[in-house]
C-alpha atoms as a PDB file:
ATOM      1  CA  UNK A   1     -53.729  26.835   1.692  1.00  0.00           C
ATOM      2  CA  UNK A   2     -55.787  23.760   2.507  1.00  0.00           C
ATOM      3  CA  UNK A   3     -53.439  21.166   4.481  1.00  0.00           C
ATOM      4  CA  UNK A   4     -50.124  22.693   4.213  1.00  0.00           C
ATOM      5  CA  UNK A   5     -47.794  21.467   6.560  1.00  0.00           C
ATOM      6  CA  UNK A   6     -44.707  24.224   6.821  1.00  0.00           C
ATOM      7  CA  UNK A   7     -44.699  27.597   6.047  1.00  0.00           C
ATOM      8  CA  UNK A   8     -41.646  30.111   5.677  1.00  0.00           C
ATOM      9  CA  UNK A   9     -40.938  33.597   5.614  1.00  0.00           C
ATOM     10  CA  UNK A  10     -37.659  35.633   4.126  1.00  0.00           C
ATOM     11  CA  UNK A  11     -37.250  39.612   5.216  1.00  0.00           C
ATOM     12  CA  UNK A  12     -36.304  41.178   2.022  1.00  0.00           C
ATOM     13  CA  UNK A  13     -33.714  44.299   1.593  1.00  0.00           C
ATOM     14  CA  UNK A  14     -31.954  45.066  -1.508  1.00  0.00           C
ATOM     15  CA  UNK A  15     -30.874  41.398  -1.312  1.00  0.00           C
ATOM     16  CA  UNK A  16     -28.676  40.041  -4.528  1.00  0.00           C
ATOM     17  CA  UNK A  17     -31.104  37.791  -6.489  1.00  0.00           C
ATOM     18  CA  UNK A  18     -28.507  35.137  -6.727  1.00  0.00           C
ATOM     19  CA  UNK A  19     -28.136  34.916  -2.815  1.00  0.00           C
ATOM     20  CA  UNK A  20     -31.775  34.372  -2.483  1.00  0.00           C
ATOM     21  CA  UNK A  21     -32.129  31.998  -5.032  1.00  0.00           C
ATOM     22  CA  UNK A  22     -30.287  29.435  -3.009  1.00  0.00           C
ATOM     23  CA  UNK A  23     -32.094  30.012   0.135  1.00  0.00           C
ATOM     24  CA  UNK A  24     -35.446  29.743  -2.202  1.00  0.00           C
ATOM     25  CA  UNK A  25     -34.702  26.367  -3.644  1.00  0.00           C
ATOM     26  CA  UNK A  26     -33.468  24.913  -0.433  1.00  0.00           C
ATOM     27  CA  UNK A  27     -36.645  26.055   1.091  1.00  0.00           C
ATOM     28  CA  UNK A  28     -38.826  24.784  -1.445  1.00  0.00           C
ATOM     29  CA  UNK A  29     -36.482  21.296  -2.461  1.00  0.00           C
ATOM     30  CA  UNK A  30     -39.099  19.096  -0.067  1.00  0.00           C
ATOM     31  CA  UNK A  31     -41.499  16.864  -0.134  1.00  0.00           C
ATOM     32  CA  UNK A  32     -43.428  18.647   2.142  1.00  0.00           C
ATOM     33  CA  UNK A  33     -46.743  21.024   1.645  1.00  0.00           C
ATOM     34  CA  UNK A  34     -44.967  23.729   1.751  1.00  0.00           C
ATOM     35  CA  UNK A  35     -45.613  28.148   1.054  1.00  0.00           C
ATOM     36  CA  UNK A  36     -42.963  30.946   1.300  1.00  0.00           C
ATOM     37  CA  UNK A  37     -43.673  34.721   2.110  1.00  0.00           C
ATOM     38  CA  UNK A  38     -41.407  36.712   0.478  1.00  0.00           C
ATOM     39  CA  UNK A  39     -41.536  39.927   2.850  1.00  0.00           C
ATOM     40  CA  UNK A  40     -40.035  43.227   0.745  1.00  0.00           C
ATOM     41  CA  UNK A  41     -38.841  45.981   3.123  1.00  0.00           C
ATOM     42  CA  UNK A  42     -36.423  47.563   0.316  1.00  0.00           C
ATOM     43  CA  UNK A  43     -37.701  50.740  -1.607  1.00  0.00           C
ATOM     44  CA  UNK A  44     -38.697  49.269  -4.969  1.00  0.00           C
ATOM     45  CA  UNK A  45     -40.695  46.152  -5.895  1.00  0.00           C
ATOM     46  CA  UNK A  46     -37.621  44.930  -8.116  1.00  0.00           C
ATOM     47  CA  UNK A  47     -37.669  41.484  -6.237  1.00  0.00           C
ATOM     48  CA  UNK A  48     -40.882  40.740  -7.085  1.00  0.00           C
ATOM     49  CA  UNK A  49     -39.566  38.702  -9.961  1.00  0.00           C
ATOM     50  CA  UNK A  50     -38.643  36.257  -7.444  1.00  0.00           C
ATOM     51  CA  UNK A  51     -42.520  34.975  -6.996  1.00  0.00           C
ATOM     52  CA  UNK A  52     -42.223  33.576 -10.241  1.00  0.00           C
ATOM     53  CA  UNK A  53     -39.701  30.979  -9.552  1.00  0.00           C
ATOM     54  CA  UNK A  54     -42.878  28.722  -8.274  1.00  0.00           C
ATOM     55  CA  UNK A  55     -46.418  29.139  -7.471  1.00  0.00           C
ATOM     56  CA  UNK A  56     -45.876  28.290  -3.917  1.00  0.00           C
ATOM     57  CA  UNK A  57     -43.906  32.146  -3.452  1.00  0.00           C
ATOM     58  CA  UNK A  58     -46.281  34.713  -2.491  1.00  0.00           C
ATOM     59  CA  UNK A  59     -44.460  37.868  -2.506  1.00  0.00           C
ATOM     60  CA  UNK A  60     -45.702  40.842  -0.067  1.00  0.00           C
ATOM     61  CA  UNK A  61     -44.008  44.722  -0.864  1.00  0.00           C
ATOM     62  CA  UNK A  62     -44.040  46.664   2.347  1.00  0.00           C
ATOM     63  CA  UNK A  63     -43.038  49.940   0.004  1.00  0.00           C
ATOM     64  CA  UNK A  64     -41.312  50.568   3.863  1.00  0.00           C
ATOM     65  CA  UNK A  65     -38.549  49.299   5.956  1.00  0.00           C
ATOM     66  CA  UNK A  66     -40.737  47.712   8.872  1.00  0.00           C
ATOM     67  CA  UNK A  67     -37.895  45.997  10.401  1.00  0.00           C
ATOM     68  CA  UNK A  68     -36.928  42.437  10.611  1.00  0.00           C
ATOM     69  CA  UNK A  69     -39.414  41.243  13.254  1.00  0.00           C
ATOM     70  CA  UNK A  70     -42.333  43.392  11.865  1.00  0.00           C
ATOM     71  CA  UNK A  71     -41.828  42.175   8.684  1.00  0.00           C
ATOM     72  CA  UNK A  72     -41.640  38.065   9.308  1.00  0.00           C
ATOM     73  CA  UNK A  73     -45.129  39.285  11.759  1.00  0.00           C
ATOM     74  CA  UNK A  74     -46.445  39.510   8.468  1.00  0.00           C
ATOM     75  CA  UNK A  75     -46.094  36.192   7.328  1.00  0.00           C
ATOM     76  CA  UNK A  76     -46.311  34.632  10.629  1.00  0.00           C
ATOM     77  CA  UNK A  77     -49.956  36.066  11.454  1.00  0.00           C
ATOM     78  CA  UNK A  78     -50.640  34.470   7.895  1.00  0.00           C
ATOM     79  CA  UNK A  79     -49.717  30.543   8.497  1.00  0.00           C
ATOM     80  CA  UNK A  80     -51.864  31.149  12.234  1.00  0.00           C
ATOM     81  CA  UNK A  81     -54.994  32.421  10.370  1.00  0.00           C
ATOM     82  CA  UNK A  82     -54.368  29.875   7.982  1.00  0.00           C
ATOM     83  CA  UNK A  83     -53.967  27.062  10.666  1.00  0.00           C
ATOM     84  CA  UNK A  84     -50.353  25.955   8.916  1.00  0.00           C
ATOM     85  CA  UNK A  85     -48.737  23.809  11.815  1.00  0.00           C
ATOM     86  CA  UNK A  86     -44.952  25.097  11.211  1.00  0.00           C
ATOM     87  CA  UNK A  87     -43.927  28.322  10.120  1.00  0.00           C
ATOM     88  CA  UNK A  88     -40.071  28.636   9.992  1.00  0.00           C
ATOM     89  CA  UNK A  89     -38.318  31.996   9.940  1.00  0.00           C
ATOM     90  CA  UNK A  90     -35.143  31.979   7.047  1.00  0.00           C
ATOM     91  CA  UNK A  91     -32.350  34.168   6.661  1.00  0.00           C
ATOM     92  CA  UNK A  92     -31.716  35.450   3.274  1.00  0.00           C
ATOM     93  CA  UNK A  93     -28.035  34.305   3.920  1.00  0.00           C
ATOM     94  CA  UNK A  94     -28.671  30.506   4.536  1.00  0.00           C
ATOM     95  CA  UNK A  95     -28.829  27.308   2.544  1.00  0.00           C
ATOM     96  CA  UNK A  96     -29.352  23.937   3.329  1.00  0.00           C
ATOM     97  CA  UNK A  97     -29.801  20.209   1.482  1.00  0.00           C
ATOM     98  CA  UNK A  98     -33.034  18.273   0.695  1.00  0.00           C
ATOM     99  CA  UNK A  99     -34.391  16.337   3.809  1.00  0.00           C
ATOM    100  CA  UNK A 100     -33.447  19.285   6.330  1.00  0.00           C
ATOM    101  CA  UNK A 101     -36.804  19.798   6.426  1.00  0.00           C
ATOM    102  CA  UNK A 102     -38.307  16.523   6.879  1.00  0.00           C
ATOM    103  CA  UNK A 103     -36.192  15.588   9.644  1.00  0.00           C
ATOM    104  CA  UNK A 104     -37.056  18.768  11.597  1.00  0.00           C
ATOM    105  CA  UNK A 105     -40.589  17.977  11.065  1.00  0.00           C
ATOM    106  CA  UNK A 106     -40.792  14.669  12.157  1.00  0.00           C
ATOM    107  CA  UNK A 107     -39.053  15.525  14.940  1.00  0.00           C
ATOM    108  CA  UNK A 108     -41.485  18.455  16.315  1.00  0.00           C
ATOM    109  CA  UNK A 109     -44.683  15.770  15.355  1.00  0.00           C
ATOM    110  CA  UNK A 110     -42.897  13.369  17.842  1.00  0.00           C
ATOM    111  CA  UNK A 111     -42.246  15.562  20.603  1.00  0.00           C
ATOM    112  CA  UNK A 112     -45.463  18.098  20.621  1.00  0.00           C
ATOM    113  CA  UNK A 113     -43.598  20.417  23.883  1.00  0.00           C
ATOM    114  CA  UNK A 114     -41.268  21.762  21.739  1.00  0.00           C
ATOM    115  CA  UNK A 115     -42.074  25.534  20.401  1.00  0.00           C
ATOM    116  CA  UNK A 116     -39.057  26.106  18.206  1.00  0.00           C
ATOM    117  CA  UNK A 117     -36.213  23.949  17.140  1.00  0.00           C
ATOM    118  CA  UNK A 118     -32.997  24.838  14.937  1.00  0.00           C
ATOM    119  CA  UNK A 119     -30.182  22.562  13.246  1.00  0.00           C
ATOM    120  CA  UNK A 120     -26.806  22.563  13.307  1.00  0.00           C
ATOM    121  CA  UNK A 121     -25.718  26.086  11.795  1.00  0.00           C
ATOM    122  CA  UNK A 122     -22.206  25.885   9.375  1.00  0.00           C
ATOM    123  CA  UNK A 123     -19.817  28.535   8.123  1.00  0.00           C
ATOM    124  CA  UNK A 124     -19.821  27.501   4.209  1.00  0.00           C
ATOM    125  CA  UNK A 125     -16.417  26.133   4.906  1.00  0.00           C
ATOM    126  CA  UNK A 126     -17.425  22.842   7.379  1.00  0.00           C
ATOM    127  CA  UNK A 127     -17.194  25.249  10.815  1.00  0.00           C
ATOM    128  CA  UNK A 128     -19.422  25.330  13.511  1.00  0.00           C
ATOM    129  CA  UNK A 129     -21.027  28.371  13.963  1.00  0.00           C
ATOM    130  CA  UNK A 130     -21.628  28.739  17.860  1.00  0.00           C
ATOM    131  CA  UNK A 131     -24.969  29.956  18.507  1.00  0.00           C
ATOM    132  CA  UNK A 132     -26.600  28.091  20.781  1.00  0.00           C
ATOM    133  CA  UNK A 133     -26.332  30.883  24.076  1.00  0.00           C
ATOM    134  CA  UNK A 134     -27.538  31.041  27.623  1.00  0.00           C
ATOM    135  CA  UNK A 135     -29.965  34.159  28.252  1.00  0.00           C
ATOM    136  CA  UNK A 136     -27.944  37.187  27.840  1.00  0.00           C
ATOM    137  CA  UNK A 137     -26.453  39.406  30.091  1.00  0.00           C
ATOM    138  CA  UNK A 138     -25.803  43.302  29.708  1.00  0.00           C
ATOM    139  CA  UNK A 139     -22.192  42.121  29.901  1.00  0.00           C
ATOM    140  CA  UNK A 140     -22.730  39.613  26.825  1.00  0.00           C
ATOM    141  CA  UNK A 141     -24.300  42.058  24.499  1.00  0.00           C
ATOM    142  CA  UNK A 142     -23.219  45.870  25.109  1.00  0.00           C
ATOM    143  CA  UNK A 143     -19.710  45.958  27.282  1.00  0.00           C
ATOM    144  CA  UNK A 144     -17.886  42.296  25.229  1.00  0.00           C
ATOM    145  CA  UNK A 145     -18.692  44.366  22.224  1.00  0.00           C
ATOM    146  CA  UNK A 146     -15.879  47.358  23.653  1.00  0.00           C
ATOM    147  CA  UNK A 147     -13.607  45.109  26.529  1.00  0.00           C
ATOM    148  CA  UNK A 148     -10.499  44.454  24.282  1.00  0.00           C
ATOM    149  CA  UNK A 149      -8.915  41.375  26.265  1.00  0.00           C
ATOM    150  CA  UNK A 150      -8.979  38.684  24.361  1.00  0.00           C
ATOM    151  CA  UNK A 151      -8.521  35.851  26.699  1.00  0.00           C
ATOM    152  CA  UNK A 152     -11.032  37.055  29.017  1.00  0.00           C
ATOM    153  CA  UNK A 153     -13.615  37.118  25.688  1.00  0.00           C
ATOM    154  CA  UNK A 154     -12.635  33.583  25.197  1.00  0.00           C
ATOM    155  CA  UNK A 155     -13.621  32.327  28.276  1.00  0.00           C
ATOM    156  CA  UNK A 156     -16.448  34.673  28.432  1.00  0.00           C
ATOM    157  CA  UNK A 157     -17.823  32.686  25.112  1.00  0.00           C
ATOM    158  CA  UNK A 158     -16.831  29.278  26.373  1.00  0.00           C
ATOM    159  CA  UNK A 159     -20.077  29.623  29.173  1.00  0.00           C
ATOM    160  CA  UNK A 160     -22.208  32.380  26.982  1.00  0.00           C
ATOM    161  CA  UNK A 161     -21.673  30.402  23.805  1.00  0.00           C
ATOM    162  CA  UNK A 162     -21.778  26.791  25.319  1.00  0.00           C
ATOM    163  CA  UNK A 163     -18.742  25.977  23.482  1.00  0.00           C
ATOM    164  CA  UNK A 164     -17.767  23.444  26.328  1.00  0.00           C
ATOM    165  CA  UNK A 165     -20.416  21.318  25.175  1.00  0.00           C
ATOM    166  CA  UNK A 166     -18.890  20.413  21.784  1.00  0.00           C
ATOM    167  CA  UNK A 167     -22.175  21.319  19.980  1.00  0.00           C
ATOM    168  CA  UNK A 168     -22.728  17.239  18.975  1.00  0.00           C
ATOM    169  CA  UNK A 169     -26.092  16.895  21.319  1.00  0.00           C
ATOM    170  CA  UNK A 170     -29.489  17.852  21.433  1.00  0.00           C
ATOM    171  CA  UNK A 171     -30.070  19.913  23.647  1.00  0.00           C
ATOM    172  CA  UNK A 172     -32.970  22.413  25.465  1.00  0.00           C
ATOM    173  CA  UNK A 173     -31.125  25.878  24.709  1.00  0.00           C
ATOM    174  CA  UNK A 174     -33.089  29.060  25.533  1.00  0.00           C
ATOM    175  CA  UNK A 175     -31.084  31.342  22.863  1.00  0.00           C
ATOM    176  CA  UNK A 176     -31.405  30.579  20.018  1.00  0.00           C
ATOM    177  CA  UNK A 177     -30.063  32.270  16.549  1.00  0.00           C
ATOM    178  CA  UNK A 178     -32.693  33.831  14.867  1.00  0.00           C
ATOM    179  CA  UNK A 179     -31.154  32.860  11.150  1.00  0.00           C
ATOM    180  CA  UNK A 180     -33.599  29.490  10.815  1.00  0.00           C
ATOM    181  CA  UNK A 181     -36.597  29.276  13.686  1.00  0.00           C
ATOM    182  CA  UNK A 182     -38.372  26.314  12.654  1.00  0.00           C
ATOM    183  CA  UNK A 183     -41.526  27.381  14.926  1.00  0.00           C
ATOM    184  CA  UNK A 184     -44.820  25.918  15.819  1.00  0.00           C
ATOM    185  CA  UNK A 185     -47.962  28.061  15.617  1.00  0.00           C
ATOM    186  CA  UNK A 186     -49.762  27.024  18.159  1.00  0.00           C
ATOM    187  CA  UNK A 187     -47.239  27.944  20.625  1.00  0.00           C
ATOM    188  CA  UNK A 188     -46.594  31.503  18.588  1.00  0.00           C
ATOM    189  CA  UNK A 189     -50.544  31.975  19.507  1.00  0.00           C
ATOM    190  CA  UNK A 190     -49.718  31.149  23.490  1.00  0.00           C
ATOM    191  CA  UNK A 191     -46.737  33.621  23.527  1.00  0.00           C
ATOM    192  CA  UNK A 192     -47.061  36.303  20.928  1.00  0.00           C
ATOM    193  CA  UNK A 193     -44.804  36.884  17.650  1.00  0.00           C
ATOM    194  CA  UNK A 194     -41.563  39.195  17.576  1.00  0.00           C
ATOM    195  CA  UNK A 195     -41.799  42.167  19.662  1.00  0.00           C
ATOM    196  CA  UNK A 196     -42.429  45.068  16.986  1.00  0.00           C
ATOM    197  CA  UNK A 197     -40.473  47.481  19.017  1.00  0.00           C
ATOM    198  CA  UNK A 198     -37.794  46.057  18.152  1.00  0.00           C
ATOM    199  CA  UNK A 199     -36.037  47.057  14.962  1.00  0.00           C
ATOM    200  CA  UNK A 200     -33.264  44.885  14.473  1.00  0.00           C
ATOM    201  CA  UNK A 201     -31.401  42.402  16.758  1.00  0.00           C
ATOM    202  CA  UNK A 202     -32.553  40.555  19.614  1.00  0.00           C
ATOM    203  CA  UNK A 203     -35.643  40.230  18.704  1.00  0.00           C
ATOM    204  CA  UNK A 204     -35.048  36.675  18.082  1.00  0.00           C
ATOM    205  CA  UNK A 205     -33.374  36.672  21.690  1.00  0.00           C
ATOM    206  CA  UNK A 206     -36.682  37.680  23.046  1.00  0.00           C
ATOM    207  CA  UNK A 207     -39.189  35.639  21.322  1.00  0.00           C
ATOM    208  CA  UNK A 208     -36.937  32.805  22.299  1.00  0.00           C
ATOM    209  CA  UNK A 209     -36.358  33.259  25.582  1.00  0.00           C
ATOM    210  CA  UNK A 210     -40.658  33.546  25.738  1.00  0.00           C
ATOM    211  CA  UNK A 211     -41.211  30.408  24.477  1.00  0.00           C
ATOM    212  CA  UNK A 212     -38.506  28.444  26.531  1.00  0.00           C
ATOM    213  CA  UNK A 213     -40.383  29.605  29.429  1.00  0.00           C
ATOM    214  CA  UNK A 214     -43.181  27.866  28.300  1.00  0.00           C
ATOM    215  CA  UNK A 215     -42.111  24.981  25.852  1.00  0.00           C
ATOM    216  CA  UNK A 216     -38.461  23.718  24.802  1.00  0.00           C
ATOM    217  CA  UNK A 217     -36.516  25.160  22.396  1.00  0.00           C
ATOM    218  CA  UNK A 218     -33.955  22.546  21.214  1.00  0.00           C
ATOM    219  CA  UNK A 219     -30.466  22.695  19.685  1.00  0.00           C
ATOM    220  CA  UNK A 220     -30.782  19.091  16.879  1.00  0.00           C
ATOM    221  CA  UNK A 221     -27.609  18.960  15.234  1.00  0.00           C
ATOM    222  CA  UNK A 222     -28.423  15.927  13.446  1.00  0.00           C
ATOM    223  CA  UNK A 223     -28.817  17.781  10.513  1.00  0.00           C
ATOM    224  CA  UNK A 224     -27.155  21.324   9.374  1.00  0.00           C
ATOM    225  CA  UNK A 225     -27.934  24.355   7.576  1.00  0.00           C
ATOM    226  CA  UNK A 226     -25.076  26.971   6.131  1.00  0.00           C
ATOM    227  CA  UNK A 227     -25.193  30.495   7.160  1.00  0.00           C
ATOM    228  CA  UNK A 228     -23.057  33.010   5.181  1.00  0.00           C
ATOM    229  CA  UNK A 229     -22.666  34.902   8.146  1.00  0.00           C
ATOM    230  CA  UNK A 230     -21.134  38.828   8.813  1.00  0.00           C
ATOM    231  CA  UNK A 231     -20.936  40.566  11.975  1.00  0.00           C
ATOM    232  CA  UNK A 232     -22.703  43.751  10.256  1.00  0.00           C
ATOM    233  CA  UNK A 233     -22.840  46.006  13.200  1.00  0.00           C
ATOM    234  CA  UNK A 234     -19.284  45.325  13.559  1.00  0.00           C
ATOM    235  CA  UNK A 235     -18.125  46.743  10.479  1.00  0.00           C
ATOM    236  CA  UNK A 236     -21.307  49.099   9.733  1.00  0.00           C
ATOM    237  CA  UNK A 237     -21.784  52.085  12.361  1.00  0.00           C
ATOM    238  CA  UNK A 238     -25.948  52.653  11.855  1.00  0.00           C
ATOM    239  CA  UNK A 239     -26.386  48.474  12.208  1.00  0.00           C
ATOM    240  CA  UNK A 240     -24.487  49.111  15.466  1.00  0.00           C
ATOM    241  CA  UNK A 241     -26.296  51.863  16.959  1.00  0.00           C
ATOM    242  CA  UNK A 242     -29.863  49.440  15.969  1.00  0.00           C
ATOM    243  CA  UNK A 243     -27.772  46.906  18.231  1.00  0.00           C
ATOM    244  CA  UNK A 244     -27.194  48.529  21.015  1.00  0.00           C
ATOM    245  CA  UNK A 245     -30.250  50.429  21.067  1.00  0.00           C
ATOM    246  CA  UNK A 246     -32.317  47.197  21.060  1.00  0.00           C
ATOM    247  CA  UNK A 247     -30.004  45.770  23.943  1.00  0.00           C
ATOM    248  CA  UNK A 248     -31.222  48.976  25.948  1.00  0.00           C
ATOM    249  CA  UNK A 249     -34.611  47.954  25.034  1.00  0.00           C
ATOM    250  CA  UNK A 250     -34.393  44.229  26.058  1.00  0.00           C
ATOM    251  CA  UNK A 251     -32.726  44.920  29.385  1.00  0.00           C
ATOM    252  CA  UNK A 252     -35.723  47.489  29.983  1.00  0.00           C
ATOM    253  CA  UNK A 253     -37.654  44.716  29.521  1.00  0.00           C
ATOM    254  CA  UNK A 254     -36.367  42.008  31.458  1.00  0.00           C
ATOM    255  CA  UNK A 255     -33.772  43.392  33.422  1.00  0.00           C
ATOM    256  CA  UNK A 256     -30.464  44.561  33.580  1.00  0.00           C
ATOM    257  CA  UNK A 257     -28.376  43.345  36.392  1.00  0.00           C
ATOM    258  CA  UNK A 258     -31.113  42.296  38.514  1.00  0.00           C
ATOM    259  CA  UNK A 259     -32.922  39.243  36.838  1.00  0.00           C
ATOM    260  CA  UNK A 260     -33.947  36.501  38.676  1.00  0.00           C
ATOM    261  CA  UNK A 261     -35.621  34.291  35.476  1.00  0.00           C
ATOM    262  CA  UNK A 262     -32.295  34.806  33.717  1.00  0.00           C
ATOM    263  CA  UNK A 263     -30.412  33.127  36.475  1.00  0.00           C
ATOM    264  CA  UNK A 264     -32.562  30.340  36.932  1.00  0.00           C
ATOM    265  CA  UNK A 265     -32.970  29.573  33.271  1.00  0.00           C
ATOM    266  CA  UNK A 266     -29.670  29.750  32.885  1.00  0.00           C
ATOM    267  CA  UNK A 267     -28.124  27.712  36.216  1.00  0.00           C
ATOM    268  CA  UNK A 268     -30.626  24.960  35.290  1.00  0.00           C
ATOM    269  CA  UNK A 269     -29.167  24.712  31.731  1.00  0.00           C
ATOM    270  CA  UNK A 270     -25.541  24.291  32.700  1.00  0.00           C
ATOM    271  CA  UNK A 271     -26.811  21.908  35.421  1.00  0.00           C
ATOM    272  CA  UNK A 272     -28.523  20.056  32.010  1.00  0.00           C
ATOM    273  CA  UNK A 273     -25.349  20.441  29.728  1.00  0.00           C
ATOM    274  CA  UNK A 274     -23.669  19.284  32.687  1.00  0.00           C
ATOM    275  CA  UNK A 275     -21.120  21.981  33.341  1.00  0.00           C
ATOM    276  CA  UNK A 276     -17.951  22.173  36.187  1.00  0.00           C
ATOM    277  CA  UNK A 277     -19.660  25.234  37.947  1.00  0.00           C
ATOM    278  CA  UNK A 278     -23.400  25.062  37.966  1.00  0.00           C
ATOM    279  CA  UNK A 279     -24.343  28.766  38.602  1.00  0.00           C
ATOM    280  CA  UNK A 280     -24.425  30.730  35.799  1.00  0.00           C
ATOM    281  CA  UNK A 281     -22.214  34.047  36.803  1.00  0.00           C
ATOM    282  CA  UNK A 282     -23.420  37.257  35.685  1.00  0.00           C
END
């Protein structure tokens, strides 16, 4: 463990082995000090296999399904005891070129007030995928899910999604996707890990939104990851009922329609991205 420099952890659920092979090797294609917690939520140990692509996987079987934010906990309490600078949270859908890492790095050693920091995120076909988002509201994340007017949507996401800004700058966002977190530990320690009770979704919302309160959470689309990306609780009626109950829970938390930190965070963001209307409409 002595001086590593980045960590990673990867949630594991009856994954296909070829799909997290390429997330693997992009992880571990650096020239970086690098170690990568395998985290097993499925049934069975039959991923295990996967340690033995290089000595710098350590594989961990839960022999449970903790949930994605329990799980990545795991590893993440591992790089702080371990005093590992970086720990960054990976998708087992993603892959990305050598020097990703190197450039992210550099970039959080230059600028020591930022707590989490994530690249330009690609469909496997060239597209942007937008998700860089202001702090949500109850509109954004249970009633756009069931409003079927498709105009208002897309000028919904042209605000929510900061589409408007062309996604070419960096940029202090406080929502960021949860796919690739590329996190420093020292802030984790200030402002806590993923909330545990939550399951599945949002969690990365949350965490987030903590640390942007705190520290700057930047948008650097100087360099770009691929994320083979579904809407699962679209399609898949359980992964939608874990959606919307963890909405419930985050409103709970900070608020429903009544949120005073949301607004602010997110009037002063437009104000940054330099949008027509300043205040951010609910």
């Amino acid at each position: 463990m002595l001086n590593l420099e980045v960590s990673a952890s990867i949630v594991l659920f009856h994954n296909k082995t070829e799909q997290l092979e390429k997330v693997i090797k992009s992880f571990l294609n650096t020239n970086l000090k690098v170690k990568l917690y395998l985290i097993d939520n499925s049934s069975n140990d039959e991923l295990k296999e996967l340690e033995n692509i290089d000595n710098r996987i350590e594989y961990i079987f839960n022999n449970a399904n903790l949930g994605y934010g329990k799980a990545h906990n795991i590893a993440m309490k591992k790089s702080i005891e371990n005093k590992i600078p970086y720990h960054v949270v990976l998708n087992p859908d993603i892959y990305f070129d050598s020097g990703v890492l190197e450039k992210l790095y550099e970039y959080m050693e230059e600028n020591r007030d930022i707590g989490n920091i994530i690249p330009q995120v690609l469909y496997p076909n060239g597209e942007i995928q937008y998700l860089c988002k202001l702090l949500p509201a109850p509109i954004d994340l249970i009633f756009r899910r069931f409003i079927p007017f498709k105009s208002w949507k897309e000028k919904r996401n042209e605000k929510y999604e900061l589409r408007f800004t062309g996604y070419k700058n960096i940029a202090n966002i406080p929502s960021l996707s949860g796919c690739f977190m590329f996190l420093r530990t020292s802030v984790l320690e200030d402002v806590g890990l993923f909330d545990e009770n939550i399951f599945m979704y949002l969690e990365d919302n949350d965490l987030n939104r903590r640390i942007h309160t705190k520290y700057k959470t930047i948008f650097y689309p100087k360099v770009s990851i691929y994320h083979e990306y579904e809407k699962e609780s679209y399609v898949n009626k359980k992964l939608l009922l874990y959606h919307i109950k963890s909405a419930i829970y985050y409103f709970n938390k900070w608020g429903w329609f009544f949120d005073k930190e949301r607004s602010k965070i997110n009037s002063r963001c437009l104000k940054e991205l330099k949008h027509r209307g300043v205040r951010y409409w609910e």
